[in-house]
Protein backbone atom coordinates (compact mmCIF):
# COMPACT_ATOMS: atom_id res chain seq x y z
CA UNK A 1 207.01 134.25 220.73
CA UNK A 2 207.20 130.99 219.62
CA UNK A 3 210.28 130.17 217.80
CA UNK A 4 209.69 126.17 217.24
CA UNK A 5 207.15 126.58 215.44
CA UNK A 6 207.70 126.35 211.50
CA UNK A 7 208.21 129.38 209.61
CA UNK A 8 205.45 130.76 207.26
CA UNK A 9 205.68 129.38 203.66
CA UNK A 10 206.27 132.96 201.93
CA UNK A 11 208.89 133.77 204.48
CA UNK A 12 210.81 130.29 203.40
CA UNK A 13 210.41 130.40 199.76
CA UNK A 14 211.27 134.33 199.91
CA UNK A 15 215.13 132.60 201.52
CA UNK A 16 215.09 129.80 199.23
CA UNK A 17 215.02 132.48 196.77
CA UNK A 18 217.81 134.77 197.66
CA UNK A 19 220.32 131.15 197.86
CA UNK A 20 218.70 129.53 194.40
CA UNK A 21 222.12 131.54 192.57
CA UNK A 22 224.35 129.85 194.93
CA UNK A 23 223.26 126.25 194.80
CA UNK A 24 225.04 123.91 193.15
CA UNK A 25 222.92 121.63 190.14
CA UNK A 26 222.10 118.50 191.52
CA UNK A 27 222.67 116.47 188.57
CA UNK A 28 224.49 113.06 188.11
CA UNK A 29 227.40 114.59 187.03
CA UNK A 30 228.30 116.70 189.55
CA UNK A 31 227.00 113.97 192.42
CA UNK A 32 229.84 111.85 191.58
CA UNK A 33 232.34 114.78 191.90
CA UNK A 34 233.87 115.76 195.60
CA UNK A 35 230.83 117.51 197.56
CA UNK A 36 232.01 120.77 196.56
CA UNK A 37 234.09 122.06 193.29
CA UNK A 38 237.37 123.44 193.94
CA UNK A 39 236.62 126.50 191.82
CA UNK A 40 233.26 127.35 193.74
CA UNK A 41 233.71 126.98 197.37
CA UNK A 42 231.30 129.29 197.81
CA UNK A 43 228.36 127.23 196.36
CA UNK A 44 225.70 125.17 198.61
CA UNK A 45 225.11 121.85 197.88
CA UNK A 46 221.93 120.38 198.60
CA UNK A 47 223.69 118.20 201.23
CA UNK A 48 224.73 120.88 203.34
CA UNK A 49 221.63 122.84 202.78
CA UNK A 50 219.70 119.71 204.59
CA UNK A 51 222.08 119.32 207.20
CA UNK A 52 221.54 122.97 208.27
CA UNK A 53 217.93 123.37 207.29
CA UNK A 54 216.80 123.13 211.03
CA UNK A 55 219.47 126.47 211.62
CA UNK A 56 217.99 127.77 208.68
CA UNK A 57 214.64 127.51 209.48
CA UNK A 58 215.01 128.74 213.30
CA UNK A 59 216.77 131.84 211.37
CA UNK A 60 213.75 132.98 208.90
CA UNK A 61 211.52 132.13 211.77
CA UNK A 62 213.52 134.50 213.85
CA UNK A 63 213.23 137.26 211.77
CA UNK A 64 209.22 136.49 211.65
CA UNK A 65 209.08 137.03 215.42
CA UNK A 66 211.56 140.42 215.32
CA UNK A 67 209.17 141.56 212.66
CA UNK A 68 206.27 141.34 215.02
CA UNK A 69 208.02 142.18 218.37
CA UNK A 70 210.44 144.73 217.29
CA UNK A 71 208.10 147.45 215.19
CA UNK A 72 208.74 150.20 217.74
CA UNK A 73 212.22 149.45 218.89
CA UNK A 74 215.00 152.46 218.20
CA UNK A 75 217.54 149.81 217.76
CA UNK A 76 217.45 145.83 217.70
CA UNK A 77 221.40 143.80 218.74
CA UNK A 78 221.40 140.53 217.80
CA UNK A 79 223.49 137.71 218.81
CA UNK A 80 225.37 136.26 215.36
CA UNK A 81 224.47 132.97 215.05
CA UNK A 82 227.27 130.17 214.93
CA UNK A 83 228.37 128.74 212.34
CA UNK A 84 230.84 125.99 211.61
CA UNK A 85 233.67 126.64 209.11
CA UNK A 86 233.41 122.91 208.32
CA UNK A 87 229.87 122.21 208.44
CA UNK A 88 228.76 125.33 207.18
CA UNK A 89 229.28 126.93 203.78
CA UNK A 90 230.07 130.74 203.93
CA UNK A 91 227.26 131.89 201.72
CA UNK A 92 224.43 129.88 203.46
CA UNK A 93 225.73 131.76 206.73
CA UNK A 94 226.05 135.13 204.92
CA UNK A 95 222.40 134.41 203.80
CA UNK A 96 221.61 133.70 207.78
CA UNK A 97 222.39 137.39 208.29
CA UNK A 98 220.90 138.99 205.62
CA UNK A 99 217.72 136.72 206.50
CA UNK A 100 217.84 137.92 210.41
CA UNK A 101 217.93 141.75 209.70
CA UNK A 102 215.45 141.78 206.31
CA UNK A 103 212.63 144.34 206.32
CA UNK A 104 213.30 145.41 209.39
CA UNK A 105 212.14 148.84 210.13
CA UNK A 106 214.73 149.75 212.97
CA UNK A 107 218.93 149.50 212.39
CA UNK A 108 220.32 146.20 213.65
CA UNK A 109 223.21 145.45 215.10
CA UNK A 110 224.90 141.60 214.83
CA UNK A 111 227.67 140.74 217.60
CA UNK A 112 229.57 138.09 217.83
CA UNK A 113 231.65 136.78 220.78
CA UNK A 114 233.97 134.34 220.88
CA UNK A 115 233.36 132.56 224.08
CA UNK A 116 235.24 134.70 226.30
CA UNK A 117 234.54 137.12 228.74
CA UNK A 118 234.94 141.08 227.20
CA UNK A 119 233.79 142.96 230.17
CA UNK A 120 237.67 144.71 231.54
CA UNK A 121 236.82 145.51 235.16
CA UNK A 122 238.77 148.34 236.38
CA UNK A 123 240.60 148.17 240.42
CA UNK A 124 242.35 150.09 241.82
């Protein structure tokens, strides 16, 4: 279970795929705007795609090694990975998820914690 190591091409290009409709043109004209239109926040430019490609690797890579690991499993929880409101663009982390839980066999469940302790502990 080796999760440094690079993520098979198909797996990549299948992600690169699913965000191509979300990415903004890299073409002069839009470089010398602000990084991001104010009528598309949604969009990735290729800026913020680098800066989170590592996070976006480890995530398709991820989803390699549940594929392998997690054939027989009834159910699979996941941690939700984090993701920065300012450093990461809502789709790209939307696509995270949908990268995590594709093809697999078993039902997934994503939870997400918010640094705190949940577990109530009852005396009496």
């Amino acid at each position: 279970m080796l999760l440094w190591i690079r993520p098979d091409e198909m797996s990549v290009h299948q992600f690169e795929n699913m965000i191509r409709s979300f990415r903004l043109d890299s073409n002069p004209k839009q470089e010398c705007d602000s990084e991001r239109p104010q009528d598309a926040p949604w969009m990735i430019s290729d800026q913020e795609l680098e800066k989170n490609m590592a996070k976006s690797l480890r995530q398709i890579r991820l989803n390699e090694v549940l594929l392998d690991y997690s054939r027989e499993a009834a159910l699979i929880i996941l941690t939700m990975p984090v993701g920065r409101r300012e450093a990461c663009p809502s789709t790209l982390y939307l696509a995270w998820l949908d990268i995590l839980s594709r093809d697999l066999r078993p039902p997934v469940l994503l939870v997400r914690g918010n640094q705190e302790s949940v577990l109530t502990f009852y005396c009496q």
